[in-house]
Each structure stands twice: as structure tokens, then as C-alpha cells.
N, C-alpha and C. Protein backbone atom coordinates (compact mmCIF):
# COMPACT_ATOMS: atom_id res chain seq x y z
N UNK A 1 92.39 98.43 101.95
CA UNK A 1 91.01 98.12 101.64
C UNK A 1 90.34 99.27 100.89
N UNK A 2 90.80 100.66 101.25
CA UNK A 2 89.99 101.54 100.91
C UNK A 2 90.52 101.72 99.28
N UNK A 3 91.53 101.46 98.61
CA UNK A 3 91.95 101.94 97.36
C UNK A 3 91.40 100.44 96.64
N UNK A 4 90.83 99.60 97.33
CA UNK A 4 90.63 98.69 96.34
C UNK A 4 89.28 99.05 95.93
N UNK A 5 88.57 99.12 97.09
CA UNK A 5 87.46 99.82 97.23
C UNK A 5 87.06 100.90 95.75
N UNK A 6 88.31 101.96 95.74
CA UNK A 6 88.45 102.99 94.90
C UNK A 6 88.40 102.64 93.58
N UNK A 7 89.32 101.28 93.06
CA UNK A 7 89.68 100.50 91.89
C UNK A 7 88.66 100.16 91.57
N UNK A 8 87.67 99.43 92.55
CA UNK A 8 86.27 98.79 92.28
C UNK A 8 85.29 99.37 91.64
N UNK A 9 85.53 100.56 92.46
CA UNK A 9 84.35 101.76 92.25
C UNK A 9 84.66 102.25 90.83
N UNK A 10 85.91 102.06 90.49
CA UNK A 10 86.73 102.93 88.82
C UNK A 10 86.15 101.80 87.94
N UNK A 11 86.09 100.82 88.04
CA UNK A 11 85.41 99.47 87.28
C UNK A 11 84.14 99.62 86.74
N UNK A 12 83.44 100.05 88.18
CA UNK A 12 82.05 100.15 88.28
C UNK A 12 81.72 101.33 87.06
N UNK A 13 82.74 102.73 87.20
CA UNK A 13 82.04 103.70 86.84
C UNK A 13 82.15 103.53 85.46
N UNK A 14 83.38 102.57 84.59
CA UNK A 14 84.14 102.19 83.41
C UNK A 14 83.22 101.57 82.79
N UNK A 15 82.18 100.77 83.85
CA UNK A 15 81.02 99.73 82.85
C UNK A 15 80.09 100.71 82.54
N UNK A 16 80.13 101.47 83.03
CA UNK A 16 78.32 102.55 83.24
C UNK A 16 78.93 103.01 81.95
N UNK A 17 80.19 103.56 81.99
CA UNK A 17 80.10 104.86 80.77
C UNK A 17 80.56 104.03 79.48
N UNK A 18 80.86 102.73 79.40
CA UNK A 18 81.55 101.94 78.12
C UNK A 18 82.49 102.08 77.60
N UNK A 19 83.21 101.43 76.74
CA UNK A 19 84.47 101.63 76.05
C UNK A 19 84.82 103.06 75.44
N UNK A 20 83.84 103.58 74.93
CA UNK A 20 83.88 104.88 73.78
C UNK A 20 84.33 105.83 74.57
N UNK A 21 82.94 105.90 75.16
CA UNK A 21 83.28 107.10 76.64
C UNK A 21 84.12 107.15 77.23
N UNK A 22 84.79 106.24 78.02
CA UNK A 22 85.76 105.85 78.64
C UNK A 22 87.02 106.36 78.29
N UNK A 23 86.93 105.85 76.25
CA UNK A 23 88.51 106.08 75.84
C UNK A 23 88.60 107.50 75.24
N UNK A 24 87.19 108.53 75.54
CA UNK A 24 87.53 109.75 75.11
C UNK A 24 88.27 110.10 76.69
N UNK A 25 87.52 109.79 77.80
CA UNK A 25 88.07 110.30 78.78
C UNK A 25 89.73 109.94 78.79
N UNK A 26 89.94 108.69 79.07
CA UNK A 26 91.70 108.44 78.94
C UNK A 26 92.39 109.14 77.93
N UNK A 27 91.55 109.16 76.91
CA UNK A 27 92.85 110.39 75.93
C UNK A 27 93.10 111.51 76.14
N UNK A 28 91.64 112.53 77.09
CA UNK A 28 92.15 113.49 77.83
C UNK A 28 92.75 113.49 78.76
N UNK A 29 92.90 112.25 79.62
CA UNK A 29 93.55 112.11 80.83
C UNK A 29 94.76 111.91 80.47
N UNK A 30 95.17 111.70 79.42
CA UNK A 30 96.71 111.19 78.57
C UNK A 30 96.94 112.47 78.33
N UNK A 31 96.39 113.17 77.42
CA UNK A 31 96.93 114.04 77.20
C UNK A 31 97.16 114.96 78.33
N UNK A 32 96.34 115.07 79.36
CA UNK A 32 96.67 115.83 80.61
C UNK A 32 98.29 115.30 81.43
N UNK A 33 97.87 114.08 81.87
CA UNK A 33 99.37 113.36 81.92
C UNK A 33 100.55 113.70 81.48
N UNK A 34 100.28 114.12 79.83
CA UNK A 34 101.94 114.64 79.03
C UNK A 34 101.71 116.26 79.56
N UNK A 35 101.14 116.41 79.56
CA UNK A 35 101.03 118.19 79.94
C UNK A 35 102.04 118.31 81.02
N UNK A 36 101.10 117.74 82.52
CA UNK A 36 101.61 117.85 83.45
C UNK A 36 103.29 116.66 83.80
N UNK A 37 103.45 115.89 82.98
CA UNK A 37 104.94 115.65 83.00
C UNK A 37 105.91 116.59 82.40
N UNK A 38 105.96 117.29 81.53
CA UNK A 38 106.39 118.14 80.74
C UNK A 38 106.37 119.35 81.59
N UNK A 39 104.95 119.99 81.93
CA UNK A 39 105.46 121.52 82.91
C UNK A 39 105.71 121.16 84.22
N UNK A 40 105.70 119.78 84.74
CA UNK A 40 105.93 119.68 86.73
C UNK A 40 107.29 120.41 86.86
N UNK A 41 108.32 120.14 86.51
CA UNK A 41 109.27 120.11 86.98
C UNK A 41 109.68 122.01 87.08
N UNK A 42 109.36 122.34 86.06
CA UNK A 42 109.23 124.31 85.56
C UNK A 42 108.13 124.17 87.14
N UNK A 43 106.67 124.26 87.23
CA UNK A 43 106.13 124.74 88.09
C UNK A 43 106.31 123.90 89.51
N UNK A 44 106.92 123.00 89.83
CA UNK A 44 107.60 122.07 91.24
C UNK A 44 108.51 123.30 91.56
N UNK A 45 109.43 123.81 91.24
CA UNK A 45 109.95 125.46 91.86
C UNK A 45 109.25 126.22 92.10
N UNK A 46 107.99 126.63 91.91
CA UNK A 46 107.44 127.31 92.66
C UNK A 46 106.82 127.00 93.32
N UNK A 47 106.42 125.83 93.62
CA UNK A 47 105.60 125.82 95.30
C UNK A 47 106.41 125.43 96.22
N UNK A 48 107.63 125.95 96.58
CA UNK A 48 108.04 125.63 97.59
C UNK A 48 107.10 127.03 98.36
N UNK A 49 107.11 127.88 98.67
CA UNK A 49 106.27 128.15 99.61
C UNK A 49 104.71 128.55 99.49
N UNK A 50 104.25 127.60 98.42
CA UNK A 50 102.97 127.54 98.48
C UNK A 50 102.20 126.12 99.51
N UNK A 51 102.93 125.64 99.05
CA UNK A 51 102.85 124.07 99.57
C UNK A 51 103.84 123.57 100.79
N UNK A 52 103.21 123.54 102.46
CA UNK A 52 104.27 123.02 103.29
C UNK A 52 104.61 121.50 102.94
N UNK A 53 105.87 121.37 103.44
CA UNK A 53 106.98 120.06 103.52
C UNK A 53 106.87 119.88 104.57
N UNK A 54 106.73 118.87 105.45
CA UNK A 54 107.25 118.63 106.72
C UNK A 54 108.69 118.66 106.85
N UNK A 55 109.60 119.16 107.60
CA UNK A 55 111.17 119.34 108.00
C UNK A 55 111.16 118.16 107.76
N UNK A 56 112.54 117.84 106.88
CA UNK A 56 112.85 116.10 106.68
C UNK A 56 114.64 116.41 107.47
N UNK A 57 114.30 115.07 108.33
CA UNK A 57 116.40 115.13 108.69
C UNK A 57 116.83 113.94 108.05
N UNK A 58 118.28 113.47 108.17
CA UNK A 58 118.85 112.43 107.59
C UNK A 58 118.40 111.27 108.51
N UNK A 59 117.50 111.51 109.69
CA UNK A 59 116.77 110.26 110.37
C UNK A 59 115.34 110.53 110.04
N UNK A 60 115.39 110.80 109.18
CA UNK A 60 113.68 110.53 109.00
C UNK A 60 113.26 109.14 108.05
N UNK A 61 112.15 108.82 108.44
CA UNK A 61 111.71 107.22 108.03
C UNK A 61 111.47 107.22 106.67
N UNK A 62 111.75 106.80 105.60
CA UNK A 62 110.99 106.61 104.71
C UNK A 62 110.92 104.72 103.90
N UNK A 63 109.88 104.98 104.05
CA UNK A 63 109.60 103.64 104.14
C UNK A 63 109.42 102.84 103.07
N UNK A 64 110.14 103.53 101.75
CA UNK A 64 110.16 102.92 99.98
C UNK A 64 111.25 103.54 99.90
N UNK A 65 112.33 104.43 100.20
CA UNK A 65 113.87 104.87 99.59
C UNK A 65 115.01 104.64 100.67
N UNK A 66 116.22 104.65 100.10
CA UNK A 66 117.07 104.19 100.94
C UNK A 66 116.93 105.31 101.84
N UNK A 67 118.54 104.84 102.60
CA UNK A 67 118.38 106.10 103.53
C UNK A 67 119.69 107.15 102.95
N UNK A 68 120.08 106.74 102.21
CA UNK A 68 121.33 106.93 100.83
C UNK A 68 120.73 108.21 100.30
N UNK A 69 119.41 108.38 99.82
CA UNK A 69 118.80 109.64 99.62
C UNK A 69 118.71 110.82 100.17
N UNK A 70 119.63 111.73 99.70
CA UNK A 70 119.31 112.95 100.23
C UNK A 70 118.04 113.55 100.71
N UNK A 71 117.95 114.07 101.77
CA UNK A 71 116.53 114.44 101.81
C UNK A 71 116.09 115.73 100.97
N UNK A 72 116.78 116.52 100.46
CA UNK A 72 116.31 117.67 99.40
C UNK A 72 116.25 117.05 98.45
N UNK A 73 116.59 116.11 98.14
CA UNK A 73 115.77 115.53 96.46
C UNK A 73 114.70 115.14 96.77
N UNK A 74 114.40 114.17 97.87
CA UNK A 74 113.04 113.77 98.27
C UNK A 74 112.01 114.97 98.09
N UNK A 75 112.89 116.09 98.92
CA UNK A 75 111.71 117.33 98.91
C UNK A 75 111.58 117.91 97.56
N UNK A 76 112.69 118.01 96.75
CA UNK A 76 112.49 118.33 95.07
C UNK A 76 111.57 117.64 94.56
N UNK A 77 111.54 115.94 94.84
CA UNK A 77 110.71 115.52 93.88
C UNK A 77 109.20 115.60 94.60
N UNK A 78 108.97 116.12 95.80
CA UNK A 78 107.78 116.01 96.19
C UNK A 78 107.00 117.15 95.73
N UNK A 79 107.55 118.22 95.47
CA UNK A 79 107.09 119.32 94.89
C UNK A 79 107.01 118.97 93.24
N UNK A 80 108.05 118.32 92.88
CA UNK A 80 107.69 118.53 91.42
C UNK A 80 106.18 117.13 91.06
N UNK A 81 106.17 116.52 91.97
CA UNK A 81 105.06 115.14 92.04
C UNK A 81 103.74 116.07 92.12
N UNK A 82 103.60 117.08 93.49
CA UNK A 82 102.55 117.73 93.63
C UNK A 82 102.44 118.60 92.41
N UNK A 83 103.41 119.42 91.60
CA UNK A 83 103.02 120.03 90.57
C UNK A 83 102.63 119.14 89.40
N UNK A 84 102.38 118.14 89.49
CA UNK A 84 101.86 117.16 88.40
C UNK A 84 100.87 116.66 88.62
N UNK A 85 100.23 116.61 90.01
CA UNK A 85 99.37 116.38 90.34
C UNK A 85 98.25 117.52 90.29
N UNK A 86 98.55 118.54 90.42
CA UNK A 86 97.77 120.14 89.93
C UNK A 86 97.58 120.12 88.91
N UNK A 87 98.52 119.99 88.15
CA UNK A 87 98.26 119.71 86.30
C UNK A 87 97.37 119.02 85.85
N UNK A 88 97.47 117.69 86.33
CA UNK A 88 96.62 116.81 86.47
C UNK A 88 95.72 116.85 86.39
N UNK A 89 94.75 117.37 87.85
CA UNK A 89 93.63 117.91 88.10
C UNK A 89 93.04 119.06 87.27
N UNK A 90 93.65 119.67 86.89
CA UNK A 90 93.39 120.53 86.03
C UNK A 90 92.73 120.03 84.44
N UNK A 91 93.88 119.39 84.11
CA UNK A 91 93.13 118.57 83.05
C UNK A 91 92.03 117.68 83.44
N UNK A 92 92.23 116.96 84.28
CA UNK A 92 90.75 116.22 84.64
C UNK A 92 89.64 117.15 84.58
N UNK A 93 89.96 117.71 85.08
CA UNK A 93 88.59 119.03 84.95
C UNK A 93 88.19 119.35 83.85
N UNK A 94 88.91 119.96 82.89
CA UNK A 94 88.88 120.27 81.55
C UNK A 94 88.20 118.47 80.68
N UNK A 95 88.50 118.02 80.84
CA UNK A 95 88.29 116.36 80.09
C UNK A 95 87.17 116.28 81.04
N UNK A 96 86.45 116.45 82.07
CA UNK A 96 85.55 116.28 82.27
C UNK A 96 84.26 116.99 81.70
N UNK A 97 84.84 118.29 81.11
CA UNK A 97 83.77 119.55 80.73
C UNK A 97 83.56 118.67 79.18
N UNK A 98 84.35 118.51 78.72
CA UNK A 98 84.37 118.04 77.38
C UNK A 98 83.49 116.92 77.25
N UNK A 99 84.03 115.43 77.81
CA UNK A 99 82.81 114.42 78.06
C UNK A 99 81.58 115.06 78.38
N UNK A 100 80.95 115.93 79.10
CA UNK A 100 79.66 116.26 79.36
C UNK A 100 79.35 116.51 77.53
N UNK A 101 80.11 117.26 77.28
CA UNK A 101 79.39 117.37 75.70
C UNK A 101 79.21 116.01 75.00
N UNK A 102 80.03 115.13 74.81
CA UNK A 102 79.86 114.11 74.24
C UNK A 102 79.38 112.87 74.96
N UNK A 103 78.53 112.93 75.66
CA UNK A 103 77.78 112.27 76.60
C UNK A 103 77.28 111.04 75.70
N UNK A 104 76.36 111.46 74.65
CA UNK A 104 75.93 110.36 74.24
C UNK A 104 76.48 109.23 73.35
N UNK A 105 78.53 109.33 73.66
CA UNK A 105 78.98 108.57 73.21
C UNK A 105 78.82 107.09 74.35
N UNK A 106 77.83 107.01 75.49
CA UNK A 106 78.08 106.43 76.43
C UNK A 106 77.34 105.29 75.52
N UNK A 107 76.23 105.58 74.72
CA UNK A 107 75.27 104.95 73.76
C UNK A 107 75.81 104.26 72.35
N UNK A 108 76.86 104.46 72.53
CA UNK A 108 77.28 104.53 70.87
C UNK A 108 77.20 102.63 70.80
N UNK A 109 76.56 102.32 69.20
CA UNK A 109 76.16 100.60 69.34
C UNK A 109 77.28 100.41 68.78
N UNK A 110 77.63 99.37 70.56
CA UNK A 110 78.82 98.59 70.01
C UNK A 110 78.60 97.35 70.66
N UNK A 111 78.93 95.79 70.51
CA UNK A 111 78.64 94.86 71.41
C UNK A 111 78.76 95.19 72.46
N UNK A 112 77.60 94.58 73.48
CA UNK A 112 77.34 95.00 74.46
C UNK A 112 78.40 94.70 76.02
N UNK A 113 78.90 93.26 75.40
CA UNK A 113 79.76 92.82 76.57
C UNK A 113 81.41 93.71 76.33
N UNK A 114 81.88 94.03 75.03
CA UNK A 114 82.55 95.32 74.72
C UNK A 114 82.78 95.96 75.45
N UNK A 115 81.43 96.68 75.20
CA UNK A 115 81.31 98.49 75.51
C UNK A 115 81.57 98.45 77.31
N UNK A 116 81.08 96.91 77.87
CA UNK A 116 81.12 97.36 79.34
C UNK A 116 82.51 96.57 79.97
N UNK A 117 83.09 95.47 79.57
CA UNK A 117 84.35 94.81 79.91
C UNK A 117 85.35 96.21 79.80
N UNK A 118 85.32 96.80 78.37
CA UNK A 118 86.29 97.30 78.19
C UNK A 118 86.47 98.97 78.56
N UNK A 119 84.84 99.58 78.58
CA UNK A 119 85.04 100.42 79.81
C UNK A 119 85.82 100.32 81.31
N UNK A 120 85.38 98.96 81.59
CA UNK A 120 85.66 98.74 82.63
C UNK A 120 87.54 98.59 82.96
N UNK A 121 87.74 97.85 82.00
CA UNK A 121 89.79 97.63 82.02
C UNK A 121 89.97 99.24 81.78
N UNK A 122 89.72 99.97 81.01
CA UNK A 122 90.06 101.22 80.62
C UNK A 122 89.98 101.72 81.92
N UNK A 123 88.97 102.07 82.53
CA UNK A 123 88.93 102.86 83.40
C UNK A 123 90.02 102.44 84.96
N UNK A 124 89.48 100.81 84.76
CA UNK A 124 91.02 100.52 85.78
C UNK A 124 92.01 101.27 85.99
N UNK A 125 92.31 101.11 84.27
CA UNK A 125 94.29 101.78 84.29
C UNK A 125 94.27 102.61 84.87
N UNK A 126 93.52 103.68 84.51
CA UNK A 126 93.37 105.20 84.42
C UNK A 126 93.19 105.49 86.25
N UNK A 127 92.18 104.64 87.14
CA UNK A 127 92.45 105.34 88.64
C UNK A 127 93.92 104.43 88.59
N UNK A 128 93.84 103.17 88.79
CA UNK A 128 95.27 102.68 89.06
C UNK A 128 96.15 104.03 88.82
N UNK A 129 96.89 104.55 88.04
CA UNK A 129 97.57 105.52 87.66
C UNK A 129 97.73 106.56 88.50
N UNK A 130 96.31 107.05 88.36
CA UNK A 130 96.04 108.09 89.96
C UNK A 130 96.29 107.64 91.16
N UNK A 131 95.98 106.43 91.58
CA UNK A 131 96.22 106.22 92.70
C UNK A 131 97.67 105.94 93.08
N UNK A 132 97.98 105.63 92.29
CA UNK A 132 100.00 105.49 92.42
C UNK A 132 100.29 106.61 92.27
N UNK A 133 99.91 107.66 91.60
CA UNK A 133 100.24 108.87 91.90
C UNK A 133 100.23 109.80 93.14
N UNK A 134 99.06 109.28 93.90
CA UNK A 134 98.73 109.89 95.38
C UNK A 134 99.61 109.25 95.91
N UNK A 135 99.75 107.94 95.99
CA UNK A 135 100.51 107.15 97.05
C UNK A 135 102.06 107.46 97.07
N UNK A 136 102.32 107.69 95.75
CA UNK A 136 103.49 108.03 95.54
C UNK A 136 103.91 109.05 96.17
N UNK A 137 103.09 110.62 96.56
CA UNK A 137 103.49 111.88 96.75
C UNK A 137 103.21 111.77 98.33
N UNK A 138 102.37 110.75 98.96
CA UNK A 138 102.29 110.14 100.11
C UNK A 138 103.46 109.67 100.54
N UNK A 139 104.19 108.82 99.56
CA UNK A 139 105.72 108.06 100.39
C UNK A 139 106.70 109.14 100.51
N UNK A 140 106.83 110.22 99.49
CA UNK A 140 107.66 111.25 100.16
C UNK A 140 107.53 112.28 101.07
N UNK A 141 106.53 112.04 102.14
CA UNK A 141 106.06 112.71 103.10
C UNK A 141 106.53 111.99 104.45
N UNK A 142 107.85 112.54 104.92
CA UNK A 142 108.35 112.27 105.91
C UNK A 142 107.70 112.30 107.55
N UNK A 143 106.66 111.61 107.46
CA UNK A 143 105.69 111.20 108.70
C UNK A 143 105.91 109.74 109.17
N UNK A 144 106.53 109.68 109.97
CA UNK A 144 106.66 107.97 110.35
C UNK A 144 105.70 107.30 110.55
N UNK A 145 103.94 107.89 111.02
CA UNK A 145 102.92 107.41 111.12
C UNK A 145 102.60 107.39 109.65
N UNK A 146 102.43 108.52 108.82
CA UNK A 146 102.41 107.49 107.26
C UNK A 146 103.06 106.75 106.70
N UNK A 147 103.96 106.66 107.25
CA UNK A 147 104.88 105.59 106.57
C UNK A 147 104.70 104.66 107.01
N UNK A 148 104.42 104.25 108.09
CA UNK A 148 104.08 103.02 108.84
C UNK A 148 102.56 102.28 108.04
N UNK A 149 101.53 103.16 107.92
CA UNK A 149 100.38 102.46 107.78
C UNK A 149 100.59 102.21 105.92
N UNK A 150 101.35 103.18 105.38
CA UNK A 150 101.56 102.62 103.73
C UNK A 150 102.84 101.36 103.76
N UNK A 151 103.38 101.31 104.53
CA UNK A 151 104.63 99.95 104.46
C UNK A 151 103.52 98.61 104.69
N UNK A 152 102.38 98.94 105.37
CA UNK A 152 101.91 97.96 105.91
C UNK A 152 100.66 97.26 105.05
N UNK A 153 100.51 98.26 104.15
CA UNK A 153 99.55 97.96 102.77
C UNK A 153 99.86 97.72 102.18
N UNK A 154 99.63 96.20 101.85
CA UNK A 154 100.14 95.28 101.39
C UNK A 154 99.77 95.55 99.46
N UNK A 155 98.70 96.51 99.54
CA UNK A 155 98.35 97.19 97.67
C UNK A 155 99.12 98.43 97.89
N UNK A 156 99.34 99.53 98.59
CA UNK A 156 99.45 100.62 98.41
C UNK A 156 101.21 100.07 98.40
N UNK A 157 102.33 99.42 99.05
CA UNK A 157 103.58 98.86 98.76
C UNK A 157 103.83 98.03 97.31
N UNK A 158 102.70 97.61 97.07
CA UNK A 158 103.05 96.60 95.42
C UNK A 158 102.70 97.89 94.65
N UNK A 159 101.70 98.95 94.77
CA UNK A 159 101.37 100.00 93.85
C UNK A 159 102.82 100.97 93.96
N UNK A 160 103.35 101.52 95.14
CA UNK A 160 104.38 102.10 94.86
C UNK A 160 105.74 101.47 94.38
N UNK A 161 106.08 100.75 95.15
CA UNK A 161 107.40 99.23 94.21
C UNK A 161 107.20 99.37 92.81
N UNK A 162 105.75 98.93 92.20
CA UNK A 162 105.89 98.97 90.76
C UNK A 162 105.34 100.13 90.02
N UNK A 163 105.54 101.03 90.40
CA UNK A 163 105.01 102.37 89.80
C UNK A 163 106.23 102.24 88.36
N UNK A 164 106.09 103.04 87.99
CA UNK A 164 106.82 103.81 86.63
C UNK A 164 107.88 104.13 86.70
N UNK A 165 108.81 103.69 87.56
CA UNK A 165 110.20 104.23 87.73
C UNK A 165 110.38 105.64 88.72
N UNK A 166 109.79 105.63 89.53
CA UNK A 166 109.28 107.01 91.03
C UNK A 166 109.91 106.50 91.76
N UNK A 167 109.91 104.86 92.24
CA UNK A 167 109.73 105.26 93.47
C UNK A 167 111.31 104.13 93.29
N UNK A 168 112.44 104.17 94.30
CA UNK A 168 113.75 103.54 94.25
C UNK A 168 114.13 102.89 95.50
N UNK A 169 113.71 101.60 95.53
CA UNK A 169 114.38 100.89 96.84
C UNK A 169 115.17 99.20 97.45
């Protein structure tokens, strides 16, 4: 309920700011995206002891990969997921400083049902994306109580299943 909630709210914020706005933000968020796919995997080696793992054993639950999976790849890719997710944020930040300057592209005359439909799909993609990204770095967190309440979400299981090729089961 709560990520639809989130989707809703990404809709909401997609109509306010319109198509223009919107698609300056996604091109920084794109371009942040290639950033942080490109350096995760270089900076995912170093947070192993910045960032705790919970101890994973060969009985631990995971509730989107076989059990065929080693658990040190799980933990490889959870670090290199969280270092993309830093990246990420990082650029969001930066793409957010930038939109403040170009603010009054929120105005720019364009048909009106346009500027706010297509804010609105734009901005969809863009949390969708994020949010499969959290959920994603969520399923490799060997907690049987998270795993239990994400197997049982019936959006957060169709969001990880069809992610981008992450998640394998």
C-alpha cells in the first residue's frame, strides 16, 4: 500500500511540475543512473566495512533467488546495489540544485493536458525505477522477517520479478 501510495504521490508531483520540468529532471536522473551503473561496481568494494551485511548462511531465506546462490554474491551484489544507490542520491541532489535554477520551465506554454499527463507518466517511470531499486537492495537482505512481508506484496514481488534483469528466480 505504502509504495503505491509513493507512485501516486510521484504522479501527483509529475502533474505540478509538467512535462518540461519533469524531463529536465529525468535526464539528470539518467544521467545520474549511467554514472552510478558505471562506478557501483569500482566503489561496491569499498563498503564492505562501511556498510553492515547481516551474516548470510546457506539457510538463509531469500525470498526472490534460488537457494543455488551463493551467499557472497548475494553480499557482492548488495554492496555493489548500495553503491549505486549513493551515486544515485548524489546525483539526485545535484539534478535537484539544477532544476531550482530552471524552475520556470514548470511554465513553459505547452498544451495544457500535455504538460500535466505527461509530467505525470514521466515522473512515474522515474520513482517506479527508484523504488525497484530500494526493493531490490531490500531482497538481498537476509532477514526472514523482510523477506516475509516483501514475498507477501503482492507490488513490491511484481516490482522485483520484473525489474531489469537484478533480480533471478
Amino acid at each position: 500500500m505504502l509504495i503505491l501510495l509513493i507512485l501516486i504521490y510521484g504522479v501527483y508531483i509529475g502533474t505540478r511540475r509538467g512535462l518540461v520540468m519533469q524531463a529536465v529532471y529525468t535526464a539528470g536522473y539518467t544521467i545520474s543512473l549511467g554514472l552510478a551503473i558505471w562506478l557501483s561496481s569500482f566503489l561496491g568494494t569499498k563498503l564492505y566495512l562501511l556498510v553492515p551485511y547481516p551474516s548470510a548462511s546457506p539457510e538463509s531465506y531469500f525470498a526472490f533467488f534460488k537457494p543455488q546462490i551463493s551467499t557472497n554474491f548475494l553480499e557482492a551484489l548488495f554492496y555493489q546495489m548500495v553503491a549505486l544507490l549513493f551515486i544515485l542520491l548524489l546525483g539526485w541532489a545535484v539534478t535537484r540544485l539544477i532544476g531550482a535554477y530552471w524552475h520556470d520551465l514548470t511554465f513553459y506554454p505547452l498544451e495544457k493536458q500535455i504538460q500535466k499527463w505527461g509530467g505525470g507518466v514521466v515522473a512515474f517511470g522515474c520513482n517506479y525505477i527508484f523504488l525497484t531499486l530500494i526493493l531490490s537492495i531490500l531482497a538481498l537482505v537476509p532477514v526472514a522477517g523482510l523477506q516475509n512481508i516483501l514475498s507477501h506484496s503482492w507490488v513490491a514481488t511484481f516490482m522485483i520479478k520484473t525489474s531489469i534483469g537484478l533480480i533471478s528466480s
